[in-house]
N, C-alpha and C. Protein backbone atom coordinates (compact mmCIF):
# COMPACT_ATOMS: atom_id res chain seq x y z
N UNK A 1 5.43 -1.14 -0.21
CA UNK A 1 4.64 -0.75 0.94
C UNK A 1 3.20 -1.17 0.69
N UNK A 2 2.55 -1.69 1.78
CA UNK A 2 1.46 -2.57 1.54
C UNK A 2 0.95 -1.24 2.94
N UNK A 3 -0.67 -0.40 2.77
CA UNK A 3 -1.32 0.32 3.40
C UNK A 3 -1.97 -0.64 3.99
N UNK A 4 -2.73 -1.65 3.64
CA UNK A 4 -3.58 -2.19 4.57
C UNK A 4 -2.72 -3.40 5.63
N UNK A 5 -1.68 -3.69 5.34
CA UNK A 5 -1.18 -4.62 5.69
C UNK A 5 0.01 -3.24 7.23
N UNK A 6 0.66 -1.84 6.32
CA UNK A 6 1.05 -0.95 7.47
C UNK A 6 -0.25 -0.78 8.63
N UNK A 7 -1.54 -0.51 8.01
CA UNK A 7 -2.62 -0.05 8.97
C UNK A 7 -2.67 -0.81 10.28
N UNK A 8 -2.74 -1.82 9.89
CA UNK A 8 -2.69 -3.35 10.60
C UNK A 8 -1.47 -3.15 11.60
N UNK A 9 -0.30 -3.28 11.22
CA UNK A 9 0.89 -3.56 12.10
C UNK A 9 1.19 -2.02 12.64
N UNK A 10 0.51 -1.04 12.19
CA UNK A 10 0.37 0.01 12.95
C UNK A 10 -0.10 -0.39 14.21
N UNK A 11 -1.47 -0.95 14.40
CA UNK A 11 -2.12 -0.73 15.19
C UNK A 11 -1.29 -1.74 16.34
N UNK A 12 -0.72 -2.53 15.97
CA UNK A 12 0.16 -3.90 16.83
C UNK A 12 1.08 -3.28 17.33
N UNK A 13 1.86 -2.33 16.40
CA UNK A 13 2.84 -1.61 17.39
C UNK A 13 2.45 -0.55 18.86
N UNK A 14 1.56 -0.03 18.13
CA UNK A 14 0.68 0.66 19.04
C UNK A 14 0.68 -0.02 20.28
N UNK A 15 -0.07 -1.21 20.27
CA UNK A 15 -0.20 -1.87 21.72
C UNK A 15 1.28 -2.20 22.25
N UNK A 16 2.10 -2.65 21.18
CA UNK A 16 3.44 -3.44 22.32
C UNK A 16 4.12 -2.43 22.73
N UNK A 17 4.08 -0.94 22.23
CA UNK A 17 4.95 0.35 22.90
C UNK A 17 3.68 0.21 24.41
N UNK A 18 2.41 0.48 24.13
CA UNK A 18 1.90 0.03 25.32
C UNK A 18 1.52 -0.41 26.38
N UNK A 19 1.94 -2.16 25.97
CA UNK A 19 2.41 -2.62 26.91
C UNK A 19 3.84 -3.06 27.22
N UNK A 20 4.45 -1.76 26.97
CA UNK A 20 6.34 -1.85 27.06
C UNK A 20 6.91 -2.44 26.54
N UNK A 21 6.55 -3.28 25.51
CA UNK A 21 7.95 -3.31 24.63
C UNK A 21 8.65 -3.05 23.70
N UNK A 22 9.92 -3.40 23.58
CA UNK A 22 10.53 -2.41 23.16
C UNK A 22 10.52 -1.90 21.86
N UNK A 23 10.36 -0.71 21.21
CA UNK A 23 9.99 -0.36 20.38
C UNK A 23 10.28 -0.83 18.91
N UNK A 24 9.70 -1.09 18.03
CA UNK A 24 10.29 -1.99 16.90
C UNK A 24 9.45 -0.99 15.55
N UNK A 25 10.21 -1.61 14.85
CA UNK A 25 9.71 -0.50 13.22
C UNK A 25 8.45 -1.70 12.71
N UNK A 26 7.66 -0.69 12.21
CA UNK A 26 6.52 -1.53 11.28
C UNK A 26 7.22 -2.61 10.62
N UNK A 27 8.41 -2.77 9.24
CA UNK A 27 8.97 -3.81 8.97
C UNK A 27 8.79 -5.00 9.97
N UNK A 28 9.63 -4.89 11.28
CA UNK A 28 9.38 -5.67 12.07
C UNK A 28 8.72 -6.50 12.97
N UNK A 29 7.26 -5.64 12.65
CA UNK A 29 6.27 -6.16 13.02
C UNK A 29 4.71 -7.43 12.35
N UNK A 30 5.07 -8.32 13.11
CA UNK A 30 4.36 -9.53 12.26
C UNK A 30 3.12 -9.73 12.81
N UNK A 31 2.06 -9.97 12.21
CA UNK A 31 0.67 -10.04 12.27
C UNK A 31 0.72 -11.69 12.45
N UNK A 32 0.09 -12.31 13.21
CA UNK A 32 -0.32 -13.97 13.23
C UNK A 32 -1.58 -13.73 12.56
N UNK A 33 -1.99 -14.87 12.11
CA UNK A 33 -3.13 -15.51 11.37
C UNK A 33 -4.14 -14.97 12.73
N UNK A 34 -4.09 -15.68 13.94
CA UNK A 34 -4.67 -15.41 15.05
C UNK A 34 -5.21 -14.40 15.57
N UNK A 35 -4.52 -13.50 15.56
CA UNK A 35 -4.75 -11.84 15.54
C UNK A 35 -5.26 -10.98 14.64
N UNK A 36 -5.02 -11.50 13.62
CA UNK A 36 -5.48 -10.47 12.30
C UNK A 36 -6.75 -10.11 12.45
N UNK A 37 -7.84 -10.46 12.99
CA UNK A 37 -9.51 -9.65 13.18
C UNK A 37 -9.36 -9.22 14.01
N UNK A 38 -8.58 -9.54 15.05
CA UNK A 38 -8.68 -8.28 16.41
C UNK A 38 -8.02 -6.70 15.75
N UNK A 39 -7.05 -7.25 14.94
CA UNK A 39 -6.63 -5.57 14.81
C UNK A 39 -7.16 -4.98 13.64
N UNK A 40 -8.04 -6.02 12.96
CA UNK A 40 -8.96 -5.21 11.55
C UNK A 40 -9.95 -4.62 12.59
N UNK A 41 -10.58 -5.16 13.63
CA UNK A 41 -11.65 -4.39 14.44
C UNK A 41 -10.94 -3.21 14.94
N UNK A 42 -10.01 -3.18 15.55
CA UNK A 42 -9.45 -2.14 15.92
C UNK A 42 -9.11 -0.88 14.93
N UNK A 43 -8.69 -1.33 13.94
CA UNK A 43 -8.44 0.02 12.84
C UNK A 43 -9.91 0.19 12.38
N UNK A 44 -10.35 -1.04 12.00
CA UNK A 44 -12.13 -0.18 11.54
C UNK A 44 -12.48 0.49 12.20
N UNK A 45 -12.38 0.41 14.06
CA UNK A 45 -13.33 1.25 14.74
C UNK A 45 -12.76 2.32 14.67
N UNK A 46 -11.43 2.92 14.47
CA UNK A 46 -10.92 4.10 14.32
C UNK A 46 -10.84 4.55 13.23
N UNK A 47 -11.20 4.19 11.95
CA UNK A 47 -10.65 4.81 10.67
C UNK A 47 -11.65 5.61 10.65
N UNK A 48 -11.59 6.65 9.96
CA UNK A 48 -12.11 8.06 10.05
C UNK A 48 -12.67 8.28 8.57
N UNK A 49 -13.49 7.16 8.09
CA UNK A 49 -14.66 7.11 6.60
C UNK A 49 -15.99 6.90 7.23
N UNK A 50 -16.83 7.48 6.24
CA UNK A 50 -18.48 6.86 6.55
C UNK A 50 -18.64 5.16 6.59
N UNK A 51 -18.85 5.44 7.62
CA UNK A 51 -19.18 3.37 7.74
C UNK A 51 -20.89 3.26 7.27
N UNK A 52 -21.01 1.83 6.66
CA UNK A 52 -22.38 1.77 6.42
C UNK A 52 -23.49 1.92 7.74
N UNK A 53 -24.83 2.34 7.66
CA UNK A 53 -25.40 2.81 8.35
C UNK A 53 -26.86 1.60 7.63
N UNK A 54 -27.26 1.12 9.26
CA UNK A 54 -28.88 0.90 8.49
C UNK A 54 -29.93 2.19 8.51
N UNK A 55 -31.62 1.48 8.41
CA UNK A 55 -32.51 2.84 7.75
C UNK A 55 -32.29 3.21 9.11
N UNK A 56 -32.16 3.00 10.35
CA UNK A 56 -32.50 3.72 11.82
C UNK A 56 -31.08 4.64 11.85
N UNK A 57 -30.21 4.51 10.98
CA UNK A 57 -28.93 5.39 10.78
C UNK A 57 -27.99 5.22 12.08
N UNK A 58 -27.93 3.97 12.65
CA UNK A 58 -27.58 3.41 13.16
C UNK A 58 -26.13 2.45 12.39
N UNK A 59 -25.03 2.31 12.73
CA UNK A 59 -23.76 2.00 12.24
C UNK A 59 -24.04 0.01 11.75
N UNK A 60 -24.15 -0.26 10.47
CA UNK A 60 -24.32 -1.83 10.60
C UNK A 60 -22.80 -2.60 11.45
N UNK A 61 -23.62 -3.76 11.33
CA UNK A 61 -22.62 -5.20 11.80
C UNK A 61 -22.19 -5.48 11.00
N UNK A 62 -20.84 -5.42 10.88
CA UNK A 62 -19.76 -5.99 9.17
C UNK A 62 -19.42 -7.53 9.93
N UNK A 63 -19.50 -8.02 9.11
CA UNK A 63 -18.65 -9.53 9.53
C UNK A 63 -16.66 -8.85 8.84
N UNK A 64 -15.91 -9.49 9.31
CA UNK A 64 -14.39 -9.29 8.94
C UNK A 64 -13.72 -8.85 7.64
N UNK A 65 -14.27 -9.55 6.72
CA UNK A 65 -14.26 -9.79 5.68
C UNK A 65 -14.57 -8.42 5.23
N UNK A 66 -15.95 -7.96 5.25
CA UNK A 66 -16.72 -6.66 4.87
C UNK A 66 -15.24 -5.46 5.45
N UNK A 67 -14.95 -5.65 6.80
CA UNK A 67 -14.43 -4.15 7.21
C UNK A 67 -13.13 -4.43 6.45
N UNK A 68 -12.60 -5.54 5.97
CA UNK A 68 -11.07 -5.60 5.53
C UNK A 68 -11.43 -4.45 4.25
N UNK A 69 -12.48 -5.12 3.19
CA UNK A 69 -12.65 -4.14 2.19
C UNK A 69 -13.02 -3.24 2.38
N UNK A 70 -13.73 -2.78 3.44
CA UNK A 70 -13.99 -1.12 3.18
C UNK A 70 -12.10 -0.19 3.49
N UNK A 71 -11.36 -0.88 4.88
CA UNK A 71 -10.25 -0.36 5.12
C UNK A 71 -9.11 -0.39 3.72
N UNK A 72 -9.01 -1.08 3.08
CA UNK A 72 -8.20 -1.55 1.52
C UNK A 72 -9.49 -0.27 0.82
N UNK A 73 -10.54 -0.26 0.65
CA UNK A 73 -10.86 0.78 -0.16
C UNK A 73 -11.06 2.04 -0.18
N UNK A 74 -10.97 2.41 1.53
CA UNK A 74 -10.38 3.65 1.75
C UNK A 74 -9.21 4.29 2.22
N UNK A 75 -7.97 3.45 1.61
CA UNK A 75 -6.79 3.85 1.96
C UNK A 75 -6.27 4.96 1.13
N UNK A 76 -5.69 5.61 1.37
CA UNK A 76 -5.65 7.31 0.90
C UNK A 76 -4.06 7.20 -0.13
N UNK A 77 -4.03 6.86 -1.10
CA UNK A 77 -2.76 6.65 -2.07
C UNK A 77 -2.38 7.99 -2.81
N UNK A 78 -1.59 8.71 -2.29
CA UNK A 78 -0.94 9.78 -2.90
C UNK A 78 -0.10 9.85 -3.85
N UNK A 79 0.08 10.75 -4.32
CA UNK A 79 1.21 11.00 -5.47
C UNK A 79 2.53 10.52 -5.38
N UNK A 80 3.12 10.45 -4.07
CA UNK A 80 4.55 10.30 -3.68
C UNK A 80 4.62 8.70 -3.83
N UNK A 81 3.11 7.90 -3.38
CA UNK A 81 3.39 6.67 -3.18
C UNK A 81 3.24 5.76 -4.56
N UNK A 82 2.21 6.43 -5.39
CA UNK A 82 2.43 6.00 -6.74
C UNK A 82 3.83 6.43 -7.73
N UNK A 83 4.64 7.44 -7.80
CA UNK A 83 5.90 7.23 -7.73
C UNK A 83 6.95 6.49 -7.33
N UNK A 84 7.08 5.92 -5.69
CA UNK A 84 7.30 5.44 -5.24
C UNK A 84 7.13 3.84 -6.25
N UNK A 85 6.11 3.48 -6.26
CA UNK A 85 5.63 1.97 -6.77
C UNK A 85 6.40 2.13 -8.36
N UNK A 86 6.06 2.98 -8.96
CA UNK A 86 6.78 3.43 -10.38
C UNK A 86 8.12 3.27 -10.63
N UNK A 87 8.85 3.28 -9.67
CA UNK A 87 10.44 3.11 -9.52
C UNK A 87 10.52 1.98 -9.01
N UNK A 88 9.56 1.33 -7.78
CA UNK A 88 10.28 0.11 -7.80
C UNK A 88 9.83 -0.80 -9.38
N UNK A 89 8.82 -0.58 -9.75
CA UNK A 89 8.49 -1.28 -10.66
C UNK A 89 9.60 -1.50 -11.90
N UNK A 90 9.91 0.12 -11.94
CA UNK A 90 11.33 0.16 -13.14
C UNK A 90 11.95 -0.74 -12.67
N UNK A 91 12.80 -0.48 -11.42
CA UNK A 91 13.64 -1.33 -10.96
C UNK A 91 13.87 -2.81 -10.85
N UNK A 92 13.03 -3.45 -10.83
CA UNK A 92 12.75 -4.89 -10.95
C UNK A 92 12.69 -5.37 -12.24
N UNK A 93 12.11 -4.10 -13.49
CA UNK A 93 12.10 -4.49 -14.43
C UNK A 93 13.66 -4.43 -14.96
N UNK A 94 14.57 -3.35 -14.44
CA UNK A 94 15.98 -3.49 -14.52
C UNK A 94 16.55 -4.84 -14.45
N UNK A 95 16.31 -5.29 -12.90
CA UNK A 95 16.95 -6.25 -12.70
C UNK A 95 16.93 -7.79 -13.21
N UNK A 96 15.28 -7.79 -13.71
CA UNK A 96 15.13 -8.58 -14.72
C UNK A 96 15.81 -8.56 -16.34
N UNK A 97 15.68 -7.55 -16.78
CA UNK A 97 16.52 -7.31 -18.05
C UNK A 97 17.97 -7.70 -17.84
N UNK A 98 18.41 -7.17 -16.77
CA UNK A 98 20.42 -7.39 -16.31
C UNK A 98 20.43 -8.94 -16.35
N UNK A 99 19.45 -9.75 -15.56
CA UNK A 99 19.50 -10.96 -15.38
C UNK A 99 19.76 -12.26 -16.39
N UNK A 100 19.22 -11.59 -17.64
CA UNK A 100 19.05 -12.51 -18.20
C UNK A 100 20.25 -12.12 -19.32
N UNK A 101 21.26 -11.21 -19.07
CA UNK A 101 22.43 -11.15 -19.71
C UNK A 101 22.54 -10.65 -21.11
N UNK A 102 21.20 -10.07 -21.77
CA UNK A 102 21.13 -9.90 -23.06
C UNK A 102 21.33 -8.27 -23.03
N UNK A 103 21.58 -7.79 -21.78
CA UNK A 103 21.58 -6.31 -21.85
C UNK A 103 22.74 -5.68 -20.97
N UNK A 104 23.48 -5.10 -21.21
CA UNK A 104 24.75 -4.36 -20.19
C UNK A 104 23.98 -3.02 -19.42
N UNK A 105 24.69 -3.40 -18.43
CA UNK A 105 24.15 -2.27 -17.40
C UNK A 105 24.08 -0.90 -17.47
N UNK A 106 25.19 -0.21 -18.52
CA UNK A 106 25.51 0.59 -19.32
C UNK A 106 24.59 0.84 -20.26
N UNK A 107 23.53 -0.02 -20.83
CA UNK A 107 22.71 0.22 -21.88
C UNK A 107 21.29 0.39 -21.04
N UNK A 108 20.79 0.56 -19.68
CA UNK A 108 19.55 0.43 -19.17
C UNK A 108 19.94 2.24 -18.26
N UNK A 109 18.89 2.96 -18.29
CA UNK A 109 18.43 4.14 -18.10
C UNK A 109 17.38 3.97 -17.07
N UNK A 110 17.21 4.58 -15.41
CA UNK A 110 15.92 4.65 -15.16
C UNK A 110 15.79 5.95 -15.06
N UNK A 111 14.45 6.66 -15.78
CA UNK A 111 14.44 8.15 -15.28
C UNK A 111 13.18 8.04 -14.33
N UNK A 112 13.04 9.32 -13.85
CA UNK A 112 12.26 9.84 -12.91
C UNK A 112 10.99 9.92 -14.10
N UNK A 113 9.55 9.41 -13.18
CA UNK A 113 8.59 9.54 -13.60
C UNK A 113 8.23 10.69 -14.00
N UNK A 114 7.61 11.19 -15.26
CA UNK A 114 6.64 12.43 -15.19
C UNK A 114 5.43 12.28 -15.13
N UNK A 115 4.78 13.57 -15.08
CA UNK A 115 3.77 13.98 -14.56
C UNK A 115 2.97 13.89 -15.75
N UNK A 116 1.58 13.42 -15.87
CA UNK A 116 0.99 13.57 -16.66
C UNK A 116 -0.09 14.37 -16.65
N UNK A 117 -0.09 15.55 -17.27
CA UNK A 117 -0.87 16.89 -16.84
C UNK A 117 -2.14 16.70 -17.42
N UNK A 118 -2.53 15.70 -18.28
CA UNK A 118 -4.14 15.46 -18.61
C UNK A 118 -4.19 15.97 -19.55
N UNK A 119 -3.26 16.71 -20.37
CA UNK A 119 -3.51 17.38 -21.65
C UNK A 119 -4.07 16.36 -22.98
N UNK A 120 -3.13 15.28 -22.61
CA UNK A 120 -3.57 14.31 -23.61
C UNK A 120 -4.06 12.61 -23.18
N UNK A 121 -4.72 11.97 -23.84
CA UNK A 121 -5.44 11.15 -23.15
C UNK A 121 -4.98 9.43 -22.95
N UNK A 122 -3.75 10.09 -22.98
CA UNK A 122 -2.42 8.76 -22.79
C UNK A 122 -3.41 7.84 -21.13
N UNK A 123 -3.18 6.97 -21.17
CA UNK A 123 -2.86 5.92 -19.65
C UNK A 123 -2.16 6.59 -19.08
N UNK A 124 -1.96 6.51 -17.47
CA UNK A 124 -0.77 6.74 -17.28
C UNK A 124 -0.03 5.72 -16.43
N UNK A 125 -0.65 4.25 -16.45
CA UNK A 125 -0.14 3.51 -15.93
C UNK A 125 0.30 2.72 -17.06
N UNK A 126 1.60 3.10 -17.60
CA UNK A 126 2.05 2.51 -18.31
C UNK A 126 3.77 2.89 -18.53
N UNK A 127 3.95 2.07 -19.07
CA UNK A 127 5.86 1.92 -18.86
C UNK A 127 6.54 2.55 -20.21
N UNK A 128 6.82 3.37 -20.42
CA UNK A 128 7.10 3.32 -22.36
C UNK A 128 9.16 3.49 -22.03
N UNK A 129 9.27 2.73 -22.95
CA UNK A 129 10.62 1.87 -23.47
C UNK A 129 10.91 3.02 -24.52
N UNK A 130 12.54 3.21 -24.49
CA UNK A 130 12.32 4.63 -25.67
C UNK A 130 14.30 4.01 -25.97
N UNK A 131 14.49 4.13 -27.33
CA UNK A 131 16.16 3.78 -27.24
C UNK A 131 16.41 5.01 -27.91
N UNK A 132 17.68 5.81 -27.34
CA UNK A 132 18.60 6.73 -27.77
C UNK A 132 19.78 6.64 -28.31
């Protein structure tokens, strides 16, 4: 799941239920090269962060570029979705290991992420490999 890339085809679906058609899932929805600043303007003007301000505290002029990064840097990444990324990550790393035939499917384990409560000052973006 890509947030800035859902934000985006959010906003596209938005209009085609709008202008009637027929309803389609985000998956299904494709951004053209063509379009892509109309609907970064559109989610910038609605996203709900402090936008830069000049000294008259007045809202500045972003060129495209500027609002893509502020929308990518205020996308709100929760717990569920970094889990989420954690498993597919296992998973690919599964399917890479199966692939290359040096490992039986029987010998690969994915568990459920834990939680790292801060007690100790481990990373926690990291993968640890453990054999039983």
């Amino acid at each position: 799941m890509n947030g800035f890339e859902d934000l985006i085809k959010a906003s596209k679906l938005k209009d085609m239920m709008a202008s009637g058609s027929d309803a389609a899932t985000l998956e299904e929805v494709v951004i053209e090269t063509k379009d892509m600043e109309h609907y970064i303007d559109i989610v910038y003007t609605q996203a709900q962060f402090p936008k830069p301000r000049d000294e008259a505290g007045v809202e500045k002029e972003l060129d495209i570029g500027e609002k893509k990064k502020l929308l990518i840097t205020n996308i709100n990444i929760g717990e569920d979705d970094l889990r989420l990324l954690a498993m597919n990550r296992s998973e690919n790393i599964k399917a890479y290991l199966l692939s290359t035939g040096k490992v039986e499917n029987q010998r690969i384990f994915l568990l459920e992420a834990s939680e790292n409560d801060g007690s100790n000052n481990e990373r926690t973006s990291k993968v640890k490999f453990s054999l039983k």
